[in-house]
Protein backbone atom coordinates (compact mmCIF):
# COMPACT_ATOMS: atom_id res chain seq x y z
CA UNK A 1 -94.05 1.86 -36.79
CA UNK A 2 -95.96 2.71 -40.15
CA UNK A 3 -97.19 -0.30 -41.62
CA UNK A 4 -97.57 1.35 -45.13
CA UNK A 5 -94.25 1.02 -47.39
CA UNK A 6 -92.86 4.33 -48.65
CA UNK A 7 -92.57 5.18 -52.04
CA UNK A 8 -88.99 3.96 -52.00
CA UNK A 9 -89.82 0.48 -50.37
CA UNK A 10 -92.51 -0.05 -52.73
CA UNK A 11 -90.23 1.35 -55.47
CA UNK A 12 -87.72 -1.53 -54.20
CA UNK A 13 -90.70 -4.21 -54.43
CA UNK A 14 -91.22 -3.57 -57.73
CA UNK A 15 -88.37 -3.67 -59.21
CA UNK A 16 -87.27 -7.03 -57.65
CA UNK A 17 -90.16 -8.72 -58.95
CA UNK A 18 -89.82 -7.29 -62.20
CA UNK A 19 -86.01 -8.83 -62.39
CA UNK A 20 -86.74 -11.67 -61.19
CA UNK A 21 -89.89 -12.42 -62.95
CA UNK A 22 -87.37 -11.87 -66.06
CA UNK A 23 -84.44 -13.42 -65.28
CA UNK A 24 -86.02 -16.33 -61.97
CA UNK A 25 -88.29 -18.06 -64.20
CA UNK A 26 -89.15 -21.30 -62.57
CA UNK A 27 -87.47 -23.11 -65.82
CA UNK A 28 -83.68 -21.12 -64.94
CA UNK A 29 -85.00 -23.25 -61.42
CA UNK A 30 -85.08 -26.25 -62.05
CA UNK A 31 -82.25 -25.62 -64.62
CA UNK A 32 -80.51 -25.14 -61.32
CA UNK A 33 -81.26 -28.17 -59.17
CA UNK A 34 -78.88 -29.92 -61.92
CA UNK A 35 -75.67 -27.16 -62.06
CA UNK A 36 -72.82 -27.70 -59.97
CA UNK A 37 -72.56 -24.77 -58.33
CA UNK A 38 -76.45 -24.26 -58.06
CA UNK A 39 -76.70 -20.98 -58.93
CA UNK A 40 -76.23 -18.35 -61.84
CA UNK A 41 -73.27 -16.87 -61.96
CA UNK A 42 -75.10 -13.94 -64.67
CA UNK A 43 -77.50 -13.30 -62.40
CA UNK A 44 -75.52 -12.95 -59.25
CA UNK A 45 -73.36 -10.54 -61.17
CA UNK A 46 -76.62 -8.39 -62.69
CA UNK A 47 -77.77 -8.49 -58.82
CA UNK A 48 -74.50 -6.58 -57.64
CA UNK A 49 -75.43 -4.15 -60.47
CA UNK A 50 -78.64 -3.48 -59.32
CA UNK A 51 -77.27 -3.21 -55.37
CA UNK A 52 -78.69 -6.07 -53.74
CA UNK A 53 -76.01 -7.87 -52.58
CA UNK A 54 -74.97 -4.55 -50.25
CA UNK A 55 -78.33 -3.31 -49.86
CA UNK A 56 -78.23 -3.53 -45.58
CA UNK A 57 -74.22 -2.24 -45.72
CA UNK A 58 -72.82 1.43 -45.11
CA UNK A 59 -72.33 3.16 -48.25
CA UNK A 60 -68.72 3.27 -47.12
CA UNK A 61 -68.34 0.00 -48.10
CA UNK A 62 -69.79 0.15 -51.04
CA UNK A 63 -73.32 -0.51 -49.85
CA UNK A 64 -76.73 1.55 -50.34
CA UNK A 65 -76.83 2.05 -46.12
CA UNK A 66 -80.76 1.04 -46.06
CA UNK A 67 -82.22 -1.39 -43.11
CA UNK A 68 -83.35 -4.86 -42.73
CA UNK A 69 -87.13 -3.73 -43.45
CA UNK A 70 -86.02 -2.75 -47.39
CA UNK A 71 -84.06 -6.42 -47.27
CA UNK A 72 -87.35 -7.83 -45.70
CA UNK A 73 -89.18 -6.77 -49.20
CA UNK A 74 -86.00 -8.13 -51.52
CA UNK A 75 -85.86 -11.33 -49.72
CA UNK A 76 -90.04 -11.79 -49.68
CA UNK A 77 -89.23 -11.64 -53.38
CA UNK A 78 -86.64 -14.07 -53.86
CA UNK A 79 -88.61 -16.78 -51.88
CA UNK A 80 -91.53 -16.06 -54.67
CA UNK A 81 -88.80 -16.49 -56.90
CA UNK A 82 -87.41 -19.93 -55.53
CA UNK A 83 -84.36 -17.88 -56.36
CA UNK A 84 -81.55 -20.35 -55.91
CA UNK A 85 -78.06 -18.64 -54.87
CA UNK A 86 -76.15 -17.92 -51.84
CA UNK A 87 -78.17 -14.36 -51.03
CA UNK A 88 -78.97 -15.28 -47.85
CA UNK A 89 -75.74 -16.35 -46.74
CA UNK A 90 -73.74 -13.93 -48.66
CA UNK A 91 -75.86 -10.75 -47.18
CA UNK A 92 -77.82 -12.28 -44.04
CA UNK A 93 -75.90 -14.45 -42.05
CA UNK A 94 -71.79 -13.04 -43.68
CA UNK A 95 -72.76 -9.52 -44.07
CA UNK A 96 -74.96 -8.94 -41.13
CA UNK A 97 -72.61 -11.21 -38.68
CA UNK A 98 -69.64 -8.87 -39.92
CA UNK A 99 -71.31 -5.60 -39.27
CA UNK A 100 -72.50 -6.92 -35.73
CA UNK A 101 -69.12 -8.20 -34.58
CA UNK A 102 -66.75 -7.32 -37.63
CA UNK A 103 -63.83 -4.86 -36.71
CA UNK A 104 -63.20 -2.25 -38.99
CA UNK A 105 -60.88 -3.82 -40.99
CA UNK A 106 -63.06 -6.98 -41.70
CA UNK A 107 -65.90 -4.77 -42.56
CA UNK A 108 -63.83 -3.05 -45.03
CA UNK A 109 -61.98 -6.07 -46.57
CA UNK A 110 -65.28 -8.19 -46.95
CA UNK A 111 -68.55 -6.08 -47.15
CA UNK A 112 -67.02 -4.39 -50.00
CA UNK A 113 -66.50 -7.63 -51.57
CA UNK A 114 -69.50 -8.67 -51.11
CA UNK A 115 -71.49 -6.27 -51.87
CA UNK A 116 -69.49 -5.46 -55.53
CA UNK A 117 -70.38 -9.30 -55.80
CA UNK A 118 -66.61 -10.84 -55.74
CA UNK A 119 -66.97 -12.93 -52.49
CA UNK A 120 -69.68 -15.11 -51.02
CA UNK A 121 -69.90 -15.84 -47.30
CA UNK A 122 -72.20 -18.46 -45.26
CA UNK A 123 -72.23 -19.76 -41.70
CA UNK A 124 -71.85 -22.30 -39.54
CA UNK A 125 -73.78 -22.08 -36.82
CA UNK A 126 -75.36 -25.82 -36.59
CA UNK A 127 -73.88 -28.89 -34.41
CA UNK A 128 -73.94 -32.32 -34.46
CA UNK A 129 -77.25 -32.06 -31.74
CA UNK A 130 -79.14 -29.88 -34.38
CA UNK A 131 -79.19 -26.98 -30.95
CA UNK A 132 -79.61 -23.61 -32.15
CA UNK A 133 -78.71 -21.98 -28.76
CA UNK A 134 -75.17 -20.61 -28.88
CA UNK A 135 -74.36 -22.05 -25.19
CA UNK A 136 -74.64 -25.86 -27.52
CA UNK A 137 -71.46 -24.96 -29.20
CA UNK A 138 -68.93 -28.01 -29.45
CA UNK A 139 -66.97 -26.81 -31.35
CA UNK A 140 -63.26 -26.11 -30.03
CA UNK A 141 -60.89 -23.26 -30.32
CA UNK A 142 -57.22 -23.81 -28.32
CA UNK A 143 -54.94 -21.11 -28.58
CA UNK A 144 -51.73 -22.22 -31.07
CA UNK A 145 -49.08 -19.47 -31.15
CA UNK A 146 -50.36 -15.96 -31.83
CA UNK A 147 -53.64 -17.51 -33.20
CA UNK A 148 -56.13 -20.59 -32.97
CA UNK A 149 -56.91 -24.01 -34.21
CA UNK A 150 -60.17 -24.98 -34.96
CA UNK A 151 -61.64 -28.76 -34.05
CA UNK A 152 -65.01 -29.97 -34.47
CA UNK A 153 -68.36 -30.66 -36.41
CA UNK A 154 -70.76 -28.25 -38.23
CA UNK A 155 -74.65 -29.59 -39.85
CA UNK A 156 -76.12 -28.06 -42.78
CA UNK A 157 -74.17 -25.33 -43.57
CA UNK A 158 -75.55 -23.25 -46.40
CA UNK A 159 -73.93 -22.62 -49.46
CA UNK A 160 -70.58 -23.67 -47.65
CA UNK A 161 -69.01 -24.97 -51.38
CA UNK A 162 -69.46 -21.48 -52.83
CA UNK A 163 -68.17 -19.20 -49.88
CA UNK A 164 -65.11 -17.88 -49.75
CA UNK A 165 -65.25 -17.16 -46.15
CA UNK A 166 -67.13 -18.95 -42.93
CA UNK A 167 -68.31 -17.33 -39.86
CA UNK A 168 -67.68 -20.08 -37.15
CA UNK A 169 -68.59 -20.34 -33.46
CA UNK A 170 -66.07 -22.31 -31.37
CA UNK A 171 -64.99 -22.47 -27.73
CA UNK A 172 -61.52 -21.07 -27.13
CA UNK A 173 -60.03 -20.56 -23.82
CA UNK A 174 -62.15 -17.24 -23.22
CA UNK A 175 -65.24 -18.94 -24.19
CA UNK A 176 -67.46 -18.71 -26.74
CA UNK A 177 -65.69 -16.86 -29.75
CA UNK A 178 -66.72 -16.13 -33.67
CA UNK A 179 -64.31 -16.76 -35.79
CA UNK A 180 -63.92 -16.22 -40.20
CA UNK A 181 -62.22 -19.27 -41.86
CA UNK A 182 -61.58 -19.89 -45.26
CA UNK A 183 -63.38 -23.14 -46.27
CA UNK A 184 -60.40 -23.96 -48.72
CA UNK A 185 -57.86 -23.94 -45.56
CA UNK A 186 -56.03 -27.36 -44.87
CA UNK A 187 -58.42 -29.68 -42.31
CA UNK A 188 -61.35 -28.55 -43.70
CA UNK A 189 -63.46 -30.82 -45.41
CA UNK A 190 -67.00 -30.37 -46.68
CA UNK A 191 -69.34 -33.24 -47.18
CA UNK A 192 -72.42 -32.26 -49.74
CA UNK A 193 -75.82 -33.04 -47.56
CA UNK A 194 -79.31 -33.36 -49.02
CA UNK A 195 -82.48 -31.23 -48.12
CA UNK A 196 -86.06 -30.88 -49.35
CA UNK A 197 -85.74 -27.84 -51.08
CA UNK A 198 -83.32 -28.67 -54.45
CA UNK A 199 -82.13 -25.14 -54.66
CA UNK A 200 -80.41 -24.84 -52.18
CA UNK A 201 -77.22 -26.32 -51.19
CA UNK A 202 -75.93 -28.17 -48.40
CA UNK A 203 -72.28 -29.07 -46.36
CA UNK A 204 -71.25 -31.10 -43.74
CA UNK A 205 -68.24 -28.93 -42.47
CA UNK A 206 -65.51 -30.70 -40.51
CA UNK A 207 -63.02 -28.91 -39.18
CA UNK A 208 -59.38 -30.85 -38.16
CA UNK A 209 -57.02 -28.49 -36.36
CA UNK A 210 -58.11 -25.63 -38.78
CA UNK A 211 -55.18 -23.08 -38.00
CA UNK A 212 -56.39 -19.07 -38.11
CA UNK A 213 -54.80 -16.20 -37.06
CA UNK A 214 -55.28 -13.17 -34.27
CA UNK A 215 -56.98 -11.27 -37.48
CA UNK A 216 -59.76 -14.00 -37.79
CA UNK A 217 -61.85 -13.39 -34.39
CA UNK A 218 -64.80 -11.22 -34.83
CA UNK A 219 -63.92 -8.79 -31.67
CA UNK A 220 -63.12 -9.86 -28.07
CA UNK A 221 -62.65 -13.65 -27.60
CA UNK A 222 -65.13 -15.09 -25.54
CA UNK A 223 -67.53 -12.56 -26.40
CA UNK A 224 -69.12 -13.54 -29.41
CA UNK A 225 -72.41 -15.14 -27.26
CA UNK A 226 -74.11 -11.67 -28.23
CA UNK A 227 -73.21 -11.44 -31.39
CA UNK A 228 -74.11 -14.71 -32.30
CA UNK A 229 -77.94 -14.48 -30.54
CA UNK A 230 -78.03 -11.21 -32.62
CA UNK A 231 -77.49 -12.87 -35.66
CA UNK A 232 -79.89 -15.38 -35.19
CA UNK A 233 -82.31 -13.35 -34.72
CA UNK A 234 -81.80 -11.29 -37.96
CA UNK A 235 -81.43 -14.81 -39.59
CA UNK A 236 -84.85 -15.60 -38.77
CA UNK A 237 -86.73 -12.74 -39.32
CA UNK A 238 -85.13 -12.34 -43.02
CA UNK A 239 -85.64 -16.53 -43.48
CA UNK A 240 -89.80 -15.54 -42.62
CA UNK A 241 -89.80 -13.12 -44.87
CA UNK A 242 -88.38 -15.32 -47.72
CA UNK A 243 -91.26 -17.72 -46.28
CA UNK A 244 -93.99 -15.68 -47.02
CA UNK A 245 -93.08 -14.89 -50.21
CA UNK A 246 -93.13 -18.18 -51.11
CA UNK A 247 -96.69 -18.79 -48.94
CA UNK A 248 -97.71 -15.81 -50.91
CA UNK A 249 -96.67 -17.37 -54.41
CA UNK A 250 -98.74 -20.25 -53.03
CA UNK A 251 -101.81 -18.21 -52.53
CA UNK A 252 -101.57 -16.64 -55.33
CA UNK A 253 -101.12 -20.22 -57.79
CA UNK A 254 -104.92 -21.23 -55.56
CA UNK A 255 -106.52 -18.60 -56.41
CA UNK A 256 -105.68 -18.50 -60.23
CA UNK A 257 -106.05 -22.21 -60.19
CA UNK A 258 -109.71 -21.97 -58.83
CA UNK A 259 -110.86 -19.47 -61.77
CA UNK A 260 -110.00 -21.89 -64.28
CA UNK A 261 -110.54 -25.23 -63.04
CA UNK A 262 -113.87 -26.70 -63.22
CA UNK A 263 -115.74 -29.25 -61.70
CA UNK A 264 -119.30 -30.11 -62.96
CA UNK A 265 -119.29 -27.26 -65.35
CA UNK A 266 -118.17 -24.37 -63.40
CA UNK A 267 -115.10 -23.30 -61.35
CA UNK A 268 -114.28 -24.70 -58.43
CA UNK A 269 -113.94 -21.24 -56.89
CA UNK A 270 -117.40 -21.11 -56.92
CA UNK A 271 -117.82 -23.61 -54.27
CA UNK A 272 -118.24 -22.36 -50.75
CA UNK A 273 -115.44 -24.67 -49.24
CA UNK A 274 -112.69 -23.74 -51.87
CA UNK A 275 -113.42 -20.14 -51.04
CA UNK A 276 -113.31 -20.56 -47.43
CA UNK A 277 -109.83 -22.21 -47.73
CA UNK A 278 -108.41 -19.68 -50.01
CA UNK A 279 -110.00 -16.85 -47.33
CA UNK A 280 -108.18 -18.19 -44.93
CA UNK A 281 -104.37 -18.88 -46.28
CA UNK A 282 -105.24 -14.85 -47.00
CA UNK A 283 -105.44 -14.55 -43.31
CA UNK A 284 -102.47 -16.21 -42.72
CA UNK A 285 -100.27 -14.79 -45.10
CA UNK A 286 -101.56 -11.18 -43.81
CA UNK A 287 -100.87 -12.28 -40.02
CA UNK A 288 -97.23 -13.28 -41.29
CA UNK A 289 -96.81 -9.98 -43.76
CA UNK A 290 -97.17 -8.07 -40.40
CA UNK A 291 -94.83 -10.08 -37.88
CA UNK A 292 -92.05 -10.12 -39.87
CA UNK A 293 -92.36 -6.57 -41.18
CA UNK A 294 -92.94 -5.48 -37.29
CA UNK A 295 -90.16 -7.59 -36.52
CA UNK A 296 -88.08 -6.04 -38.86
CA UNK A 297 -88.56 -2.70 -37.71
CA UNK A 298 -87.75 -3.52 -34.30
CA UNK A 299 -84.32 -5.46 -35.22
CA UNK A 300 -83.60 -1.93 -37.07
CA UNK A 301 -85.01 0.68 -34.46
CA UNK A 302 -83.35 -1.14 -31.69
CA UNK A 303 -87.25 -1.75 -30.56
CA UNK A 304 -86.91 -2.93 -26.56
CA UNK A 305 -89.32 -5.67 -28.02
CA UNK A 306 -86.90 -6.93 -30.57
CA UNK A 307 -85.58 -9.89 -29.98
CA UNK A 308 -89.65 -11.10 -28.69
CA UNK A 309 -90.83 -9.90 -32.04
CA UNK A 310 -88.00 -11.40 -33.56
CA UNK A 311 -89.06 -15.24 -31.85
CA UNK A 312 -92.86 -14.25 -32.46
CA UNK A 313 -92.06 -13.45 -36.02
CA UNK A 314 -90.41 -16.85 -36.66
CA UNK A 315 -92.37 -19.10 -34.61
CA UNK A 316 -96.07 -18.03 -36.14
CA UNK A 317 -94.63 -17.74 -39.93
CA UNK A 318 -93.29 -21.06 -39.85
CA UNK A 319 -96.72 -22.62 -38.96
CA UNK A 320 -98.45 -20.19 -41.48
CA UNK A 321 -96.50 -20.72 -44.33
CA UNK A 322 -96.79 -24.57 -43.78
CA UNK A 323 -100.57 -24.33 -43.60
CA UNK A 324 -100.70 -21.71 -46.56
CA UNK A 325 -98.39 -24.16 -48.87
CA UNK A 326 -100.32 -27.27 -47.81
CA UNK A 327 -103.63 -25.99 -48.07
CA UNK A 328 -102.18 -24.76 -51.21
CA UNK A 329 -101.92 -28.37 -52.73
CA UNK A 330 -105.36 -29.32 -52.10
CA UNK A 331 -106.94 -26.35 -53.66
CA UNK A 332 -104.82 -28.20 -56.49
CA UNK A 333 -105.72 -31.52 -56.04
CA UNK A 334 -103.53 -34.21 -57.54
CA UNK A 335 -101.78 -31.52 -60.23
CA UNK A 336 -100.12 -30.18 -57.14
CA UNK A 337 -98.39 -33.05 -56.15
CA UNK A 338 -96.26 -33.94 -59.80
CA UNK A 339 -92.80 -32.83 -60.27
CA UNK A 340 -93.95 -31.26 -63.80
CA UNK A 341 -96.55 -28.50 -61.82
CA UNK A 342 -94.32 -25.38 -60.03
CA UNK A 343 -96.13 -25.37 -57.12
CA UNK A 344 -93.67 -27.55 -55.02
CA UNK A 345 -90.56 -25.28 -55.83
CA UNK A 346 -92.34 -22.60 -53.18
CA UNK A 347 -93.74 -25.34 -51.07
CA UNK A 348 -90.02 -27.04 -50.53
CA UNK A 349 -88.66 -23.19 -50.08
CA UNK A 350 -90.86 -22.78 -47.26
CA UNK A 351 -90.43 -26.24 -45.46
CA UNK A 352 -86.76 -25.95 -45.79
CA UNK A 353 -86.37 -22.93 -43.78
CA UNK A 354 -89.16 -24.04 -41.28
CA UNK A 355 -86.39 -25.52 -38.34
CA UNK A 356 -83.49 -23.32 -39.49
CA UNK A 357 -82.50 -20.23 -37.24
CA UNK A 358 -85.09 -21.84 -34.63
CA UNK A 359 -88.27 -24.56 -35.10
CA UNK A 360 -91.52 -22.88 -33.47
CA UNK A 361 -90.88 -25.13 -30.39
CA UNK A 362 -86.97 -23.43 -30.22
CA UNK A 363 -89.12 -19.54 -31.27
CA UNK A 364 -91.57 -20.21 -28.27
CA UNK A 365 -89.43 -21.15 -25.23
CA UNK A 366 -87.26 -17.88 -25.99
CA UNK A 367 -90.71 -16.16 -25.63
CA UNK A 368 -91.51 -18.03 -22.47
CA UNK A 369 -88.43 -16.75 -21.20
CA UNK A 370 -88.78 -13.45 -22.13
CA UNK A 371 -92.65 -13.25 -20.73
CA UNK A 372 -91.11 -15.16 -17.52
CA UNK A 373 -87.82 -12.99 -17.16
CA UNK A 374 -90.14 -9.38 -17.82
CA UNK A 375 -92.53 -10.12 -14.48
């Protein structure tokens, strides 16, 4: 792996920054928490201009046919953004799930769609026991007919009241299968739930004999254990990379903070322990720049280390965004605790996304494993 960007990448950087410095102010943020859909219809339609929304899909379906190390650098900017929207579940866990497990047809009919910015897609891949491991699905799948019905409980489900279509796991007969439901169909019902971080959005998604058809299942039933594990995986590596972003926004708010704040007539950046703190969420942000960009790579060169790097990736970012965006607060001091000061719009991105796609406990027993299974 080359840990320098191209041209391209750093091309790509730039120009998300510059967007969303323009058009993600934190004011169109907070304007946010407070709209019912949570998110800008105007600037989800400018990003399918620019060719975000099908930046990791084949150009046959209307995407730019680039890898998850280029949507690594798009989503590091959006979590310096705070951008609120369903990105991440439009592109991550719809578009990504559908080119792992999607038959042709489904890739055609819906990465097209999402990438020209006409559909939104999320999933459901939370429980009622809050178990990220696939093998914890409840969820229940009997076969009605040609096709299925659907029967059980889903937790924090992102962006669920904006999607037109659901990935869901569920049991049927075969076993564990991946199904795409619309969340307007009859015996679905979607509860709003409340989280840290105010832009994003939350469901509850119940599902009462939730009929679907034989063109629904994402490839063999009773085979979707891979697919799902894969997804996860690319769900937490991209969800790091939107955490240091916002760990990086952090750093970056300290370190302008200490140059103009003074104590006793000069800047508190002067003093030794303020620097020491703001050398060290530098470390940390650096560590976490190169797990997730490793991890990245390996995802998109098929690495043999992958899915490790993947767990590696997720488990250290969480703790080093958490210590980044905390120490973050007291470099501030009592500014950085008021609703008026920006700072907690990154902070709250951040701790959101620490326990989704896997905690650090979750990140480091699939390491165990791995270290255990590999002797």
């Amino acid at each position: 792996m080359n840990f320098s960007f191209s041209d391209d990448q750093i091309l790509l950087k730039n120009s998300v920054r510059a967007a969303l410095d323009e058009q993600c102010k934190p004011e169109h943020v907070r304007a946010m928490f407070d709209d019912p859909k949570g998110y800008s219809a105007e600037l989800w339609g400018e990003m399918a201009k620019l060719g975000w929304l099908g930046l990791p899909f084949p150009e046959e379906q209307g995407g730019a046919g680039l890898g998850l190390v280029e949507l690594a650098l798009l989503l590091e900017e959006m979590g310096r953004a705070a951008y609120p929207g369903p990105f991440f579940t439009t592109v991550v866990l719809g578009g990504l799930g559908l080119m792992l497990g999607g038959s042709a047809a489904q890739k055609d009919k819906w990465l097209s769609a999402f990438a020209s910015g006409k559909a939104r897609a999320t999933a459901a891949l939370l429980e009622e026991h809050l178990d990220w491991d696939p093998a914890a699905t409840a969820a229940t799948a009997p076969k009605a007919g040609s096709g299925w019905t659907l029967s059980g409980l889903k937790r924090f489900v992102p962006w669920a009241h904006t999607a037109d279509v659901v990935l869901v796991p569920a049991r049927s007969p075969e076993g564990l299968s991946l199904f795409l439901v619309d969340p307007k169909s009859p015996g679905v019902t979607l509860t709003p739930m409340v989280g840290i971080d105010l832009g994003s959005r939350w469901s509850e998604m119940r599902l009462d004999k939730v009929a679907v058809g034989v063109d629904a299942i994402l490839g063999r039933p009773g085979a979707a254990g891979p697919v799902v594990e894969a997804l996860l995986r690319r769900a937490a590596v991209m969800s790091s990379a939107e955490m240091l972003g916002a760990a990086r926004r952090c750093l970056d708010m300290s370190v302008e903070y200490a140059k103009v704040r003074e104590q006793f007539g000069q800047p508190i950046g002067s003093y030794q322990a303020i620097r020491h703190r703001c050398a060290e969420m530098l470390l940390e942000a650096e560590n976490a720049h190169a797990a997730v960009y490793y991890a990245a790579w390996a995802l998109t060169a098929g690495a043999e280390d992958a899915a490790v790097a993947a767990s590696i990736c997720k488990s250290y970012v969480n703790e080093a965004a958490r210590k980044v965006c905390g120490d973050a607060i007291q470099v501030h001091g009592g500014i950085g605790f008021t609703w008026e000061y920006d700072l907690h719009l990154y902070m709250k991105r951040a701790k959101g996304l620490e326990p989704l796609y896997g905690d650090t406990e979750y990140h480091r027993e699939l390491i165990t494993r791995h270290v255990t299974s590999s002797r």
